[in-house]
PDB file of N, CA and C in Angstrom:
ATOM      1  N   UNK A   1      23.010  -9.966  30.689  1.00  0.00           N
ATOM      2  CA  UNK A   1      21.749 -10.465  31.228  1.00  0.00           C
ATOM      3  C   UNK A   1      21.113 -11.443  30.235  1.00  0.00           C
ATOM      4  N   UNK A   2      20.237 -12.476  30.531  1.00  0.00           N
ATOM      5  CA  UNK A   2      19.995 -13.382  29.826  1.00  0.00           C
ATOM      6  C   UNK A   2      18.306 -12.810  29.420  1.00  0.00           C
ATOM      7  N   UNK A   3      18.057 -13.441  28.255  1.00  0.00           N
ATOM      8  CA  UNK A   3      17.127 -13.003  27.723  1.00  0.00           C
ATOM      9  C   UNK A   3      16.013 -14.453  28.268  1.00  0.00           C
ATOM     10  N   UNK A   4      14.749 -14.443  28.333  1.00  0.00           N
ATOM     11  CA  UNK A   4      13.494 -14.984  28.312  1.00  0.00           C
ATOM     12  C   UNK A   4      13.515 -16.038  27.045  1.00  0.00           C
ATOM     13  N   UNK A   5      13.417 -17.190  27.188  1.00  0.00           N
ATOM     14  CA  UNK A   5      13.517 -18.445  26.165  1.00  0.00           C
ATOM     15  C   UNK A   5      12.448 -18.038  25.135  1.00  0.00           C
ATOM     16  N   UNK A   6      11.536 -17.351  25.091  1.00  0.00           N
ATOM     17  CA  UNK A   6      10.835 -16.920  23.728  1.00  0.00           C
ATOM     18  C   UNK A   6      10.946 -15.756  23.189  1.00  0.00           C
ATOM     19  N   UNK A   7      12.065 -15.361  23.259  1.00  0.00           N
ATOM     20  CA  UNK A   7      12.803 -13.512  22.734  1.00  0.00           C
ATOM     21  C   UNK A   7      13.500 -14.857  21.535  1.00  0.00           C
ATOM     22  N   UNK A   8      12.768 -14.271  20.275  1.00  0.00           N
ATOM     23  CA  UNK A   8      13.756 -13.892  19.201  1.00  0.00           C
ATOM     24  C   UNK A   8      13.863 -13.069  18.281  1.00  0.00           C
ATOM     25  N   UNK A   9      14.704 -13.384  17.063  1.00  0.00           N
ATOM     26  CA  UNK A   9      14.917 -12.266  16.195  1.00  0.00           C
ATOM     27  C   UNK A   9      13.280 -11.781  15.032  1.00  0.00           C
ATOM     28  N   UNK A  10      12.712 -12.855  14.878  1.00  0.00           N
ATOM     29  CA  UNK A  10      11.497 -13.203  14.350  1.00  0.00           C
ATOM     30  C   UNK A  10       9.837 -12.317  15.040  1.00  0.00           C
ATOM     31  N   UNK A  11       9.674 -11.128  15.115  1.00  0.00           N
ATOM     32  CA  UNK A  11       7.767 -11.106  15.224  1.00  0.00           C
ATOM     33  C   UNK A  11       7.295 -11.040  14.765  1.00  0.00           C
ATOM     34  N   UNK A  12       5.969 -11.477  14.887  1.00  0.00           N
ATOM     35  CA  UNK A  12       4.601 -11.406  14.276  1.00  0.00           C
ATOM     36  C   UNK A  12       3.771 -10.240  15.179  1.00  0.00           C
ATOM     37  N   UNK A  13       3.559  -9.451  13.985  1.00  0.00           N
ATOM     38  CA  UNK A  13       2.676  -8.688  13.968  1.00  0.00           C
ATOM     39  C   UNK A  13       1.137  -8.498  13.635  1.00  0.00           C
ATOM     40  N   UNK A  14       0.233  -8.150  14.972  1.00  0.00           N
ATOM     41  CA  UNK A  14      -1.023  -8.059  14.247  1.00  0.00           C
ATOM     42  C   UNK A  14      -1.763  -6.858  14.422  1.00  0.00           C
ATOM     43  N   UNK A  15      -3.095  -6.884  14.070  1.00  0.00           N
ATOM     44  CA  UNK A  15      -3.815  -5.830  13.659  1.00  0.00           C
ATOM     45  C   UNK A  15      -3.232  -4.756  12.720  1.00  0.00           C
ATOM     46  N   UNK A  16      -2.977  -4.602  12.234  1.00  0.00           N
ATOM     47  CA  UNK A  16      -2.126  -4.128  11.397  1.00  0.00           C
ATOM     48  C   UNK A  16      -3.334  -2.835  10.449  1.00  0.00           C
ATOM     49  N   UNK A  17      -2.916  -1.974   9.888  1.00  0.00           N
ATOM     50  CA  UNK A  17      -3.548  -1.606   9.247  1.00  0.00           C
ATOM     51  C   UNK A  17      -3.938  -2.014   8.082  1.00  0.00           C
ATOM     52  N   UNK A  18      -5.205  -2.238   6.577  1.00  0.00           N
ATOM     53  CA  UNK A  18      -4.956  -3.039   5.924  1.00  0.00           C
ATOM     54  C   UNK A  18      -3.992  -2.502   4.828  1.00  0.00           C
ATOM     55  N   UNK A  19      -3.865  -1.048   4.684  1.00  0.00           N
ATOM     56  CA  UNK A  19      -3.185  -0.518   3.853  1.00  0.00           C
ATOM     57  C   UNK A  19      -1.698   0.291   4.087  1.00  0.00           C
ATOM     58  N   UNK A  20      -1.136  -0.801   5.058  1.00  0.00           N
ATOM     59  CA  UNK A  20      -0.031  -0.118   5.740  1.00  0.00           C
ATOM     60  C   UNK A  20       0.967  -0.367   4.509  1.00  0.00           C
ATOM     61  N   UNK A  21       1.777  -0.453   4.021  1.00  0.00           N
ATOM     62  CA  UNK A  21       3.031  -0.494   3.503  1.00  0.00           C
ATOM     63  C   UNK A  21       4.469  -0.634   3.781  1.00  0.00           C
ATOM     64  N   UNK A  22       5.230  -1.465   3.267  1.00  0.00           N
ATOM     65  CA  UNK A  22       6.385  -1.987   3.774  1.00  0.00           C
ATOM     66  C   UNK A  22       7.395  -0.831   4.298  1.00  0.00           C
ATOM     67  N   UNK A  23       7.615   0.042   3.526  1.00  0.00           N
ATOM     68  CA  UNK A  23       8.090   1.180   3.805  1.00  0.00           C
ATOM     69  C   UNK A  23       7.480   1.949   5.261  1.00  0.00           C
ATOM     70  N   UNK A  24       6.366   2.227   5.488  1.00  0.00           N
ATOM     71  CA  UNK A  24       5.633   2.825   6.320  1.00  0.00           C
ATOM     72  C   UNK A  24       6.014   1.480   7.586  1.00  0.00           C
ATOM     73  N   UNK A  25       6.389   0.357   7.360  1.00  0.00           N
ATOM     74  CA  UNK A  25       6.799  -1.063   8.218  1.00  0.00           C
ATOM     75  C   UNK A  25       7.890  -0.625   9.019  1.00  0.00           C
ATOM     76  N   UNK A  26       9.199  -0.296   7.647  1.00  0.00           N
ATOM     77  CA  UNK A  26      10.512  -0.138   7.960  1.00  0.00           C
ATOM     78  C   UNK A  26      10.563   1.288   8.897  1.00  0.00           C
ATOM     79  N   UNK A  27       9.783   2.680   8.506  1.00  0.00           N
ATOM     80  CA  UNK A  27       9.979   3.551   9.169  1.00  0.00           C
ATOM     81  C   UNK A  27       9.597   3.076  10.841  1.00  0.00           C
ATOM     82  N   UNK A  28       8.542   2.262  11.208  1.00  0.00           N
ATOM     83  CA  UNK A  28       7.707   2.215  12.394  1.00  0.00           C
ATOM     84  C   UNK A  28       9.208   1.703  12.908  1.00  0.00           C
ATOM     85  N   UNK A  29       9.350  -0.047  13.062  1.00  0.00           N
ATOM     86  CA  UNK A  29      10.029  -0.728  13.360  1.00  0.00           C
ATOM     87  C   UNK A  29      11.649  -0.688  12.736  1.00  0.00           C
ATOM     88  N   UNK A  30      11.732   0.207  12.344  1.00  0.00           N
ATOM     89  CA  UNK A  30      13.555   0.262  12.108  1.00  0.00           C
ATOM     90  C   UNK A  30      13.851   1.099  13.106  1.00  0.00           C
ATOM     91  N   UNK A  31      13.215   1.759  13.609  1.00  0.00           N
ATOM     92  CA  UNK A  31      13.853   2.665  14.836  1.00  0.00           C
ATOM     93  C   UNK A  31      14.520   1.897  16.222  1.00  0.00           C
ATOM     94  N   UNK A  32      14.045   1.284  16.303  1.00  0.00           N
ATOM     95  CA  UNK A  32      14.829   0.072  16.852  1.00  0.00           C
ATOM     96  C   UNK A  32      15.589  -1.002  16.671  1.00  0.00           C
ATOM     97  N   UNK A  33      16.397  -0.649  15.352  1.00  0.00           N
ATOM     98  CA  UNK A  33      17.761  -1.422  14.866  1.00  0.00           C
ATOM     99  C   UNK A  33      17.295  -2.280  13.599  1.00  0.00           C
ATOM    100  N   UNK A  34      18.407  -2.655  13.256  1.00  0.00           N
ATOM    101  CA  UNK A  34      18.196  -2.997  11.639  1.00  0.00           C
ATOM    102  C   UNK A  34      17.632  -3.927  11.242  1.00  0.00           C
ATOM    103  N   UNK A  35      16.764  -3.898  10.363  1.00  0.00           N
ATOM    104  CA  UNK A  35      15.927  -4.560  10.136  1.00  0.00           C
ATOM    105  C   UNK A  35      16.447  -6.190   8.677  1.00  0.00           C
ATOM    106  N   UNK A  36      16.442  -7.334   9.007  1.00  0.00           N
ATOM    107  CA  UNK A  36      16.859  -7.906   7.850  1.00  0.00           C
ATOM    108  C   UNK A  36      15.602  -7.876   6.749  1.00  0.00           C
ATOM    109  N   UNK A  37      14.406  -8.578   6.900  1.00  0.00           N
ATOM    110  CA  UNK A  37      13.132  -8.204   6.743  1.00  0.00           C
ATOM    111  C   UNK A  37      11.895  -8.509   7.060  1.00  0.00           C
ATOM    112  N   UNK A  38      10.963  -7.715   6.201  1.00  0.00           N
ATOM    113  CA  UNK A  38       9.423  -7.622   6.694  1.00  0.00           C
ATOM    114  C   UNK A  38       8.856  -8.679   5.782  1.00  0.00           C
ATOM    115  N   UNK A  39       7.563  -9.030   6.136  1.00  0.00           N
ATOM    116  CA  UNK A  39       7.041  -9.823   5.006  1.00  0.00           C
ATOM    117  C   UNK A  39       5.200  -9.633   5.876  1.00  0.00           C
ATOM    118  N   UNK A  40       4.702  -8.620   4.846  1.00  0.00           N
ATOM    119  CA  UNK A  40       3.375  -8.172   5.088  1.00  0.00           C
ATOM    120  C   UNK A  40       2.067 -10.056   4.517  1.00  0.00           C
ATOM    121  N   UNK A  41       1.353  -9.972   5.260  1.00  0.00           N
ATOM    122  CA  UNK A  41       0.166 -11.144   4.711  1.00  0.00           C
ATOM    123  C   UNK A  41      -0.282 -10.247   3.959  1.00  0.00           C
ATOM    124  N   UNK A  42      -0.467 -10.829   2.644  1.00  0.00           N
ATOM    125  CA  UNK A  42      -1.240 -10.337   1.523  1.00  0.00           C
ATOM    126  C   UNK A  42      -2.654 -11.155   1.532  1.00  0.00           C
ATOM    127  N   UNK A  43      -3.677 -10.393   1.227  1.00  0.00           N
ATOM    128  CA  UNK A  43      -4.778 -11.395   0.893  1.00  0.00           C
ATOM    129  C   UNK A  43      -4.837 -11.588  -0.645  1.00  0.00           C
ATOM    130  N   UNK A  44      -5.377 -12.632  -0.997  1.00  0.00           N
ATOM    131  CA  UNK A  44      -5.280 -13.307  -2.253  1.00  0.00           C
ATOM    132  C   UNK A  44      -7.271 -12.613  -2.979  1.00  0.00           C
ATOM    133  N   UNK A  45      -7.101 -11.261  -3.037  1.00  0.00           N
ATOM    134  CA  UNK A  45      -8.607 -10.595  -3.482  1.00  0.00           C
ATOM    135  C   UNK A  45      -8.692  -9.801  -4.829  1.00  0.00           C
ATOM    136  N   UNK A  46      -9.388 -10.473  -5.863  1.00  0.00           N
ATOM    137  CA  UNK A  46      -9.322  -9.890  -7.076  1.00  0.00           C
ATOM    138  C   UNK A  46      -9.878  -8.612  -7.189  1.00  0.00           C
ATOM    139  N   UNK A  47     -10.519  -7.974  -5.897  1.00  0.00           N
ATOM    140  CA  UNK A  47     -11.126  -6.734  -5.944  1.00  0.00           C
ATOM    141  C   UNK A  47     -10.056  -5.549  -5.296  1.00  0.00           C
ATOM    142  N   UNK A  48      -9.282  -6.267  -4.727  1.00  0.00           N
ATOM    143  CA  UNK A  48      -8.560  -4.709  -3.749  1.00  0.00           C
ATOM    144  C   UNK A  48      -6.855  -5.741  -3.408  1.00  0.00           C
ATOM    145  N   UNK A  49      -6.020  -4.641  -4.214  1.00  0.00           N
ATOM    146  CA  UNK A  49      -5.146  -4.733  -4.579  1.00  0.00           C
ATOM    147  C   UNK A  49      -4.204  -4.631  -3.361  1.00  0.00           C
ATOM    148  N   UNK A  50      -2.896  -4.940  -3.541  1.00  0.00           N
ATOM    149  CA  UNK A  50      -2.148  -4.513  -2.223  1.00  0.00           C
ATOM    150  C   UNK A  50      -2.633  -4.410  -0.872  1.00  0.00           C
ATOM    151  N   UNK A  51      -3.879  -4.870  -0.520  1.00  0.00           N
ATOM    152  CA  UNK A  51      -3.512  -4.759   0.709  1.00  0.00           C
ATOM    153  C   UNK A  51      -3.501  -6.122   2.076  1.00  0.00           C
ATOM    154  N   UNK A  52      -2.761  -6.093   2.999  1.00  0.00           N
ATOM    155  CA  UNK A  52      -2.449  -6.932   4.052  1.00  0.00           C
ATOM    156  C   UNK A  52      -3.510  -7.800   4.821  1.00  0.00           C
ATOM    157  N   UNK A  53      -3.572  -8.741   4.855  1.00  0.00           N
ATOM    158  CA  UNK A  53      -4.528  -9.265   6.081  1.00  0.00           C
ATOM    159  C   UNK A  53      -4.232  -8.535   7.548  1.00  0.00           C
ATOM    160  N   UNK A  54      -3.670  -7.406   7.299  1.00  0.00           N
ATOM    161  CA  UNK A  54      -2.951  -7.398   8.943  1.00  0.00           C
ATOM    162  C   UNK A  54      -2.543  -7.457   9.897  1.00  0.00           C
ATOM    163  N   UNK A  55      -1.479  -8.605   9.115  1.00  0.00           N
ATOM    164  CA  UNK A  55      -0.343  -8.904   9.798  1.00  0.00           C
ATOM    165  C   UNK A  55       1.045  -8.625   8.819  1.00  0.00           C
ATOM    166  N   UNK A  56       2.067  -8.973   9.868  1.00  0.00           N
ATOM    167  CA  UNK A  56       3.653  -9.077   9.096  1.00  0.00           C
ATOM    168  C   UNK A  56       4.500  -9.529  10.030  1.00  0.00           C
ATOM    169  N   UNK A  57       5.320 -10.648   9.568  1.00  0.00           N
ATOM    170  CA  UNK A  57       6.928 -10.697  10.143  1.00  0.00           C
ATOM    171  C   UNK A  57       7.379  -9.679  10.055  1.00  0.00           C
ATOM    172  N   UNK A  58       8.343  -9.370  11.216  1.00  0.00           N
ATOM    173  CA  UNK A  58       9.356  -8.340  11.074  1.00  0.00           C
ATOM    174  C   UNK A  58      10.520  -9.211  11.899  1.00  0.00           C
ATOM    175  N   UNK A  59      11.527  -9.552  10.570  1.00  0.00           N
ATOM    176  CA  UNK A  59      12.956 -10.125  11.022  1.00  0.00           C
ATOM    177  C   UNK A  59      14.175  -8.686  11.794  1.00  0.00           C
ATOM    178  N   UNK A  60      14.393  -8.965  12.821  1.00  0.00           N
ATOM    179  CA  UNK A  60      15.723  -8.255  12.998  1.00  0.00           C
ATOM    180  C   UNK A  60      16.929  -8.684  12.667  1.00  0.00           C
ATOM    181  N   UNK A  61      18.125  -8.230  12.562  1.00  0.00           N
ATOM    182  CA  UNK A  61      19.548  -8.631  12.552  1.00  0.00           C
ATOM    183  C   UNK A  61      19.821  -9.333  13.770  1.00  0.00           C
ATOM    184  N   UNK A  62      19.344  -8.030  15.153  1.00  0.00           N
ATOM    185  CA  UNK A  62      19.903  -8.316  16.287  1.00  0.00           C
ATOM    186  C   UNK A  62      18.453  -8.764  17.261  1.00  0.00           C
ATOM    187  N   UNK A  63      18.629  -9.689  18.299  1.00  0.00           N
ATOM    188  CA  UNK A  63      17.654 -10.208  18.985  1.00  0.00           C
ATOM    189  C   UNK A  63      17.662  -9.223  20.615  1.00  0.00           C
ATOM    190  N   UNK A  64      18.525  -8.412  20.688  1.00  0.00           N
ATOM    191  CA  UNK A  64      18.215  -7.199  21.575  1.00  0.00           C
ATOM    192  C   UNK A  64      17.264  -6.182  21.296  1.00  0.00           C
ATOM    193  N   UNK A  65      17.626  -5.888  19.474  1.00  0.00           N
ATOM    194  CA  UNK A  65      16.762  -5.034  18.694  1.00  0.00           C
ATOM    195  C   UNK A  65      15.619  -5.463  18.732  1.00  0.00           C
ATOM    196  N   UNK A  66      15.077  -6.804  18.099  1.00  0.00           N
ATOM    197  CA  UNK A  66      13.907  -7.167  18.610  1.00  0.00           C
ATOM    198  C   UNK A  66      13.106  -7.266  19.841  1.00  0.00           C
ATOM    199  N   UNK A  67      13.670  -7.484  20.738  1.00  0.00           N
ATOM    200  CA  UNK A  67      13.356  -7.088  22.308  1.00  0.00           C
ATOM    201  C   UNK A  67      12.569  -5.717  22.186  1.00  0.00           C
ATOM    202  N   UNK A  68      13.451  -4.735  22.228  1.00  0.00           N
ATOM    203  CA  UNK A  68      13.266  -3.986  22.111  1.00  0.00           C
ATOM    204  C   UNK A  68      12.001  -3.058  21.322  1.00  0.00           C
ATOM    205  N   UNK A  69      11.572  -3.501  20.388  1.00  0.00           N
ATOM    206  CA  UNK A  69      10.706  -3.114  19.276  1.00  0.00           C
ATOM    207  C   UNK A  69       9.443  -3.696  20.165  1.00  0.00           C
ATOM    208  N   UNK A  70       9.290  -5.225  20.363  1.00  0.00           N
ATOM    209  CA  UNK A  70       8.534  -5.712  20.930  1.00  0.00           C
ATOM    210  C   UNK A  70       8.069  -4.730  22.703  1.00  0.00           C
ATOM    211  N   UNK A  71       8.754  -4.707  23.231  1.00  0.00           N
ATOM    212  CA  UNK A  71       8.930  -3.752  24.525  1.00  0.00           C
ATOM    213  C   UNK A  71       8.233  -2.056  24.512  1.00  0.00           C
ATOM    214  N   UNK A  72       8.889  -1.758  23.272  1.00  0.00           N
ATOM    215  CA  UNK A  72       8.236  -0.489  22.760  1.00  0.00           C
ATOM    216  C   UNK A  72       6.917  -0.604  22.045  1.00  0.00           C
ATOM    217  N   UNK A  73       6.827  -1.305  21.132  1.00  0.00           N
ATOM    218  CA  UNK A  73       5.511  -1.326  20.019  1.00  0.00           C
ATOM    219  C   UNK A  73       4.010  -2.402  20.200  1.00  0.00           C
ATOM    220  N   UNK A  74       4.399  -2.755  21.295  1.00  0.00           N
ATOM    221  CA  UNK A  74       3.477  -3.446  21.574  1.00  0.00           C
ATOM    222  C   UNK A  74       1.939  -2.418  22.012  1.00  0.00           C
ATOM    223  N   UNK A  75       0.976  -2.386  21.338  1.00  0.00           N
ATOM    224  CA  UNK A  75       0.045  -1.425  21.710  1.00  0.00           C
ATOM    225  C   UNK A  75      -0.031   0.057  21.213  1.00  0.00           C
ATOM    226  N   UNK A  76       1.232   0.244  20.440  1.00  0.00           N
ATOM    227  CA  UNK A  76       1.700   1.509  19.710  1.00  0.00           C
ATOM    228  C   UNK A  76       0.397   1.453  18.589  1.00  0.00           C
ATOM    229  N   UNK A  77      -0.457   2.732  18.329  1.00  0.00           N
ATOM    230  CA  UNK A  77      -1.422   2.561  17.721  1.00  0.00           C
ATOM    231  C   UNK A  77      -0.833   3.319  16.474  1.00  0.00           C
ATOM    232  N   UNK A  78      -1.468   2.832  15.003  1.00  0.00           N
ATOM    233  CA  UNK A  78      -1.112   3.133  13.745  1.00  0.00           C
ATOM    234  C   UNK A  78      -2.594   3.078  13.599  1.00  0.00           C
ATOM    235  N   UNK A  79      -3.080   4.553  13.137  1.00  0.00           N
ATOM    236  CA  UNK A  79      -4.030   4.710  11.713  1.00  0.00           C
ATOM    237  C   UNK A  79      -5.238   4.206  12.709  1.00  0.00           C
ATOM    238  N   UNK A  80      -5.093   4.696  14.190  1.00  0.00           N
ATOM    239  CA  UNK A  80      -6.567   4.181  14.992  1.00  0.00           C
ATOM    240  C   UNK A  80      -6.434   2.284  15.357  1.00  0.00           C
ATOM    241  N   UNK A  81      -5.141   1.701  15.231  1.00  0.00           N
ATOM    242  CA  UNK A  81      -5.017   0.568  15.522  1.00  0.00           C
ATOM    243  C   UNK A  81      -4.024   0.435  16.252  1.00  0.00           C
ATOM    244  N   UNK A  82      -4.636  -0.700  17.347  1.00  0.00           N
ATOM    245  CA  UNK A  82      -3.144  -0.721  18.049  1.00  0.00           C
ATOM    246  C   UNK A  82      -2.526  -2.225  18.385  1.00  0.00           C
ATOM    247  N   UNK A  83      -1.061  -2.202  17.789  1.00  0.00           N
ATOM    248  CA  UNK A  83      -0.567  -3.273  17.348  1.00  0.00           C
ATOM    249  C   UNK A  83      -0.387  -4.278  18.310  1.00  0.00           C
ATOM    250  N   UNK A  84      -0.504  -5.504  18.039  1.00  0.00           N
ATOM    251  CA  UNK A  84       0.342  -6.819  18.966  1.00  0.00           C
ATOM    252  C   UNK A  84       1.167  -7.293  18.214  1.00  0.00           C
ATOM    253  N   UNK A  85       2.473  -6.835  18.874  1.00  0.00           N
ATOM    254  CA  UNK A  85       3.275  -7.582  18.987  1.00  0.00           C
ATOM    255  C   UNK A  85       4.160  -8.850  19.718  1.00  0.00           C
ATOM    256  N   UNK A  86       4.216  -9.936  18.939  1.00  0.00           N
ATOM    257  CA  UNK A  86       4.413 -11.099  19.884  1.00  0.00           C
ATOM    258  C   UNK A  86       6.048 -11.651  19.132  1.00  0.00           C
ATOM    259  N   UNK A  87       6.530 -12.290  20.146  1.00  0.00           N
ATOM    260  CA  UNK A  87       7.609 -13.290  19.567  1.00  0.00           C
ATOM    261  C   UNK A  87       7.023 -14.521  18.231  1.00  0.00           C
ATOM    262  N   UNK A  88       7.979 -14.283  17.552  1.00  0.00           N
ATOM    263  CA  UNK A  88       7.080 -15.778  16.581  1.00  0.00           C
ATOM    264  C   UNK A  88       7.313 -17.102  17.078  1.00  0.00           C
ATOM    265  N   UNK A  89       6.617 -17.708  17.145  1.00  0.00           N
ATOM    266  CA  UNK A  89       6.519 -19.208  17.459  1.00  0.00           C
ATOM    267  C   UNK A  89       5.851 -19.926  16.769  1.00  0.00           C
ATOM    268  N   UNK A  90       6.828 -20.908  15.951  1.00  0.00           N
ATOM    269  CA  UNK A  90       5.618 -21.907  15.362  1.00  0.00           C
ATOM    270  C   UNK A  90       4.393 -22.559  15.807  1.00  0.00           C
ATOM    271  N   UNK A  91       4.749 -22.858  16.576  1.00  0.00           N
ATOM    272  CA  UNK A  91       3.745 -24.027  17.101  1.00  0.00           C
ATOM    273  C   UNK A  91       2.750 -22.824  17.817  1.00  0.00           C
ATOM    274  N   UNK A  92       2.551 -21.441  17.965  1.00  0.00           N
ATOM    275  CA  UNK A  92       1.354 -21.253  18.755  1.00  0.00           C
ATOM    276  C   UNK A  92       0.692 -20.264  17.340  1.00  0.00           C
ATOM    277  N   UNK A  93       1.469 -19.681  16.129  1.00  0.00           N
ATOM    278  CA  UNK A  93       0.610 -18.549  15.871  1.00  0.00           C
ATOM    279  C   UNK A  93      -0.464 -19.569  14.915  1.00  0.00           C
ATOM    280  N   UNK A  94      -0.476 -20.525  14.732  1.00  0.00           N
ATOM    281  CA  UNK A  94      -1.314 -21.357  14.242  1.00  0.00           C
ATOM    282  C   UNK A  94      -2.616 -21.885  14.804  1.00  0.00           C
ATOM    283  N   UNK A  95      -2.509 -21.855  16.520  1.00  0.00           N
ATOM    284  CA  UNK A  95      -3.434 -21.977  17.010  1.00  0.00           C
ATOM    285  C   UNK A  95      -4.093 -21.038  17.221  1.00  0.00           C
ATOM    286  N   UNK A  96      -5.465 -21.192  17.219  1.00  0.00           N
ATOM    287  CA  UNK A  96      -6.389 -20.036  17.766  1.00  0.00           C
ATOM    288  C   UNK A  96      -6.288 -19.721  19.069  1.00  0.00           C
ATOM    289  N   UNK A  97      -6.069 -18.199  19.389  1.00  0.00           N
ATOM    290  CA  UNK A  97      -6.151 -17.904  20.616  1.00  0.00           C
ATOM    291  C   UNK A  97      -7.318 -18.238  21.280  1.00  0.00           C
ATOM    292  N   UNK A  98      -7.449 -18.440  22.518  1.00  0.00           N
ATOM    293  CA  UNK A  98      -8.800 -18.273  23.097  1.00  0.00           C
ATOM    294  C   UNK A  98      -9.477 -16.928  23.107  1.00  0.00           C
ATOM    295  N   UNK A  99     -10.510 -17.096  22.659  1.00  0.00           N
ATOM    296  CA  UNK A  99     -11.469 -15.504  22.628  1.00  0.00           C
ATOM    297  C   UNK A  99     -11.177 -15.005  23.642  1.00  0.00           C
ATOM    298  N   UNK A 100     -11.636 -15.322  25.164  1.00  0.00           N
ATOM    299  CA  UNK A 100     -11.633 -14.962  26.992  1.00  0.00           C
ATOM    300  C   UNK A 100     -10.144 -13.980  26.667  1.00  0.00           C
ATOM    301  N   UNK A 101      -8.864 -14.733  25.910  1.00  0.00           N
ATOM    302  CA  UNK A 101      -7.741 -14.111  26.468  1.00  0.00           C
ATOM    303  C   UNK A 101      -7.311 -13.002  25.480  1.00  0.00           C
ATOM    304  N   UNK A 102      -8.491 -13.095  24.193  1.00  0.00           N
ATOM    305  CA  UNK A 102      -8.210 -12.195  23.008  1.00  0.00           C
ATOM    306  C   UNK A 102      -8.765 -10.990  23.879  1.00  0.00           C
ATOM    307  N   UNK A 103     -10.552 -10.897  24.560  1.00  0.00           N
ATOM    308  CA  UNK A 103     -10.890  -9.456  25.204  1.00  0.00           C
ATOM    309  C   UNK A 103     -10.057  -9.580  26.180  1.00  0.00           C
ATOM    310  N   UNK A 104      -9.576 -10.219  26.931  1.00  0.00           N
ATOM    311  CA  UNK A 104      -8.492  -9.639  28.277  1.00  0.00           C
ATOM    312  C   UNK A 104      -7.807  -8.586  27.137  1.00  0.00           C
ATOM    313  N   UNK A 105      -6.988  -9.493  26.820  1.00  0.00           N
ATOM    314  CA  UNK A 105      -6.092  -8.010  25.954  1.00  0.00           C
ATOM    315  C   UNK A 105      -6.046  -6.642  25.258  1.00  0.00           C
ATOM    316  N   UNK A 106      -7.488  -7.102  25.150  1.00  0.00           N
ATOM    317  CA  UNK A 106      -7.822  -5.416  24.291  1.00  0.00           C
ATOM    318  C   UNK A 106      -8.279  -5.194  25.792  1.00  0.00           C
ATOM    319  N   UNK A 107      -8.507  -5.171  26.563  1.00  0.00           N
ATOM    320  CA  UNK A 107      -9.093  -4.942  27.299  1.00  0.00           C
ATOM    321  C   UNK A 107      -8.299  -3.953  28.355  1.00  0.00           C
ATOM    322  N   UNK A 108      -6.901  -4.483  28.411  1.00  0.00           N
ATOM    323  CA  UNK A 108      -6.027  -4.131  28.894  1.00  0.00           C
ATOM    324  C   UNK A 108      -5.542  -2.947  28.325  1.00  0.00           C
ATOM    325  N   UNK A 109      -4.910  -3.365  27.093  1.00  0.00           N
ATOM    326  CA  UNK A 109      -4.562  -2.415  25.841  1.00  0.00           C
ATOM    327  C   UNK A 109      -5.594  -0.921  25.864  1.00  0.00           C
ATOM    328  N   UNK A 110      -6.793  -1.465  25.636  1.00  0.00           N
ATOM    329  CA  UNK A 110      -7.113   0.132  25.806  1.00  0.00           C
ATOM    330  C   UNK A 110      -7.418   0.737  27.660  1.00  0.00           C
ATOM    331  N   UNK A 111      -7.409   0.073  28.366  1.00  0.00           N
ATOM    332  CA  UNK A 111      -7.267   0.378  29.571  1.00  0.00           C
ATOM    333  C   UNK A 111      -5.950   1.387  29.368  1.00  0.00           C
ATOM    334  N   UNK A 112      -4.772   0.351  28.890  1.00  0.00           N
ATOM    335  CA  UNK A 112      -3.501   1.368  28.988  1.00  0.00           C
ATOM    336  C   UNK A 112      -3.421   2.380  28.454  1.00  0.00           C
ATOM    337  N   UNK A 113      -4.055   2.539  27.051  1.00  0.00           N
ATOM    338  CA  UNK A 113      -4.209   3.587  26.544  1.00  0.00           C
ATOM    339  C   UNK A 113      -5.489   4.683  26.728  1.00  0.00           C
ATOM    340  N   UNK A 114      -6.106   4.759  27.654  1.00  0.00           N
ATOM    341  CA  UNK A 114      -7.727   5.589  27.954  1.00  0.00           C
ATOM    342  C   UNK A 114      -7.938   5.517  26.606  1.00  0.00           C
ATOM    343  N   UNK A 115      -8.468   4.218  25.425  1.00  0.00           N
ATOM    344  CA  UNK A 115      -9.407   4.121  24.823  1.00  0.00           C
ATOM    345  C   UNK A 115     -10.443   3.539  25.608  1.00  0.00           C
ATOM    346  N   UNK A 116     -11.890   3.904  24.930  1.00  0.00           N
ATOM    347  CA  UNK A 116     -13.287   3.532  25.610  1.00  0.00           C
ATOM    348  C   UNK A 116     -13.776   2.277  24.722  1.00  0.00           C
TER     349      UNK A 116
END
């Protein structure tokens, strides 16, 4: 079966927790096949060490595996957060989403999940 022209091996991850950890990355998202790697946003803050802007790439090996992760983890909540996961694309994670389509989504998201 053919895959959707924006399935690849590459996501971006957001909301993220700020103190998630790469390890705590690999356990979430390795369950769905092997991972080549992660690469957490660090913020650049002389007050608070290690932690993420909340986000991260997560590279797969395989682009089924990624499917997959994406399919499953999309909305999967960590630590009271619940994640978006998207395909990476250059050309869009640079643009600002539109706000209107940022609350659709939570909007949805906790619809799916009976958050209030």
């Amino acid at each position: 079966s053919r895959l959707p022209p924006e399935v690849n091996r590459v996501l971006y991850v957001r909301n993220l927790p700020f103190k998630i950890s790469s390890e705590e990355m690999y356990d979430i998202f390795g369950k769905y096949g092997a991972i080549r790697q992660i690469r957490l946003g660090k913020t650049c803050s002389l007050w608070v060490a290690n932690e993420t802007r909340g986000t991260a790439f997560v590279v797969y090996e395989d682009i089924y595996d990624a499917k997959n992760a994406v399919d499953h983890l999309s909305g999967f909540n960590v630590c009271g957060r619940y994640l978006v996961v998207l395909y990476y694309q250059a050309s869009r994670v640079h643009k600002s989403m539109d706000v209107n389509a940022k609350q659709q989504e939570l909007s949805q998201l906790k619809a799916r999940y009976g958050v209030e």
